[in-house]
C-alpha atoms as a PDB file:
ATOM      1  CA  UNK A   1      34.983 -95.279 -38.621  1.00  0.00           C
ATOM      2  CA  UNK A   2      36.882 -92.959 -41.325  1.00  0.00           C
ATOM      3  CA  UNK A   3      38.352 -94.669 -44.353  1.00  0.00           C
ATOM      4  CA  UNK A   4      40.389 -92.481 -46.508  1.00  0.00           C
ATOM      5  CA  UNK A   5      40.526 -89.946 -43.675  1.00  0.00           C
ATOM      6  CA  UNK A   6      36.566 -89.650 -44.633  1.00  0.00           C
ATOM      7  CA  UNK A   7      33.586 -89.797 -42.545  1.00  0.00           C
ATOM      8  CA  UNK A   8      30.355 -91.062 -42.370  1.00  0.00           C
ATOM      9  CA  UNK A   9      28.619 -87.893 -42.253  1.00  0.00           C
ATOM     10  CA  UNK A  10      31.198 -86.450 -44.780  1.00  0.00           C
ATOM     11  CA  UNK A  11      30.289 -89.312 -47.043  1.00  0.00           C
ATOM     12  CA  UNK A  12      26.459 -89.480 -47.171  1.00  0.00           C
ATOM     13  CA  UNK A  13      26.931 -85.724 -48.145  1.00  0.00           C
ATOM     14  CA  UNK A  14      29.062 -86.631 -51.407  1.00  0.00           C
ATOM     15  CA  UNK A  15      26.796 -89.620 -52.167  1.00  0.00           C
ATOM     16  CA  UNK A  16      23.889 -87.480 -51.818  1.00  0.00           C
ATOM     17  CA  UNK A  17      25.239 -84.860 -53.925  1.00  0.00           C
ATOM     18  CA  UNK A  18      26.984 -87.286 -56.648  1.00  0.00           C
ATOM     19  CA  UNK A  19      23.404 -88.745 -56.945  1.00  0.00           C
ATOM     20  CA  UNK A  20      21.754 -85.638 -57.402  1.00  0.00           C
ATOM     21  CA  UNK A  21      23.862 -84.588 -60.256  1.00  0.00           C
ATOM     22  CA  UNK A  22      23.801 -88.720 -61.710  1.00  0.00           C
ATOM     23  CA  UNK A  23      19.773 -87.943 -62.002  1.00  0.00           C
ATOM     24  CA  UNK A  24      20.078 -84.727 -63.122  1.00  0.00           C
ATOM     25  CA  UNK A  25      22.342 -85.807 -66.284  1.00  0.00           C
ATOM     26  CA  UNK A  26      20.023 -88.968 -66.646  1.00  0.00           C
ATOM     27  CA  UNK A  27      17.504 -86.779 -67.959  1.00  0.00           C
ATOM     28  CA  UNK A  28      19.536 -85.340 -70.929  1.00  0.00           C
ATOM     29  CA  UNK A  29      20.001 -87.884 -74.073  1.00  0.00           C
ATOM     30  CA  UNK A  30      24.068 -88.226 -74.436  1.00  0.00           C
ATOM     31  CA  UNK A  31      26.317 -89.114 -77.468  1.00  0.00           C
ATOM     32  CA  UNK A  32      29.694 -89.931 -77.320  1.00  0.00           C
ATOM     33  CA  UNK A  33      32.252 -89.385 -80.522  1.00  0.00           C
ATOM     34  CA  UNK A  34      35.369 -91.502 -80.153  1.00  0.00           C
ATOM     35  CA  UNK A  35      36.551 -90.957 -84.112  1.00  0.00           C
ATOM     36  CA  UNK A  36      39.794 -89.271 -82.542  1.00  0.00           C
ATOM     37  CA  UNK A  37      40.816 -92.560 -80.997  1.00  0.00           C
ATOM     38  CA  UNK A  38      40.031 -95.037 -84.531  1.00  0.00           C
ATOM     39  CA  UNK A  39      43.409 -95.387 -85.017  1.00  0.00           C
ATOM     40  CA  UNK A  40      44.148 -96.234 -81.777  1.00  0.00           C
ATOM     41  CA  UNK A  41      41.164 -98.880 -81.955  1.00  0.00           C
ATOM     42  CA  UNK A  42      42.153-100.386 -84.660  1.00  0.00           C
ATOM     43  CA  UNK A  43      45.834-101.521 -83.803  1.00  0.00           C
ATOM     44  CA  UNK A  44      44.862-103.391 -81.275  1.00  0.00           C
ATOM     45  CA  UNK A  45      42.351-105.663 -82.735  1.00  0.00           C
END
């Protein structure tokens, strides 16, 4: 069966791949700066 014009085989090669790189990352402490978007924030609270 092909959803998206994707099959299985096609698929269990991007999930295997997109959790490769999802462990990779997970072993790297992240921070995320949203100060450009305060403004924005704030209007709509």
């Amino acid at each position: 069966m092909k959803v998206n014009n994707c099959d299985r085989v096609t698929f269990e090669k991007h999930l295997a791949n997109a959790y490769k790189k999802f462990e990779e990352r997970s072993r790297y402490e992240w921070t995320l700066h949203l100060a450009r978007y305060k403004k924005i924030a704030n209007k709509s609270v």
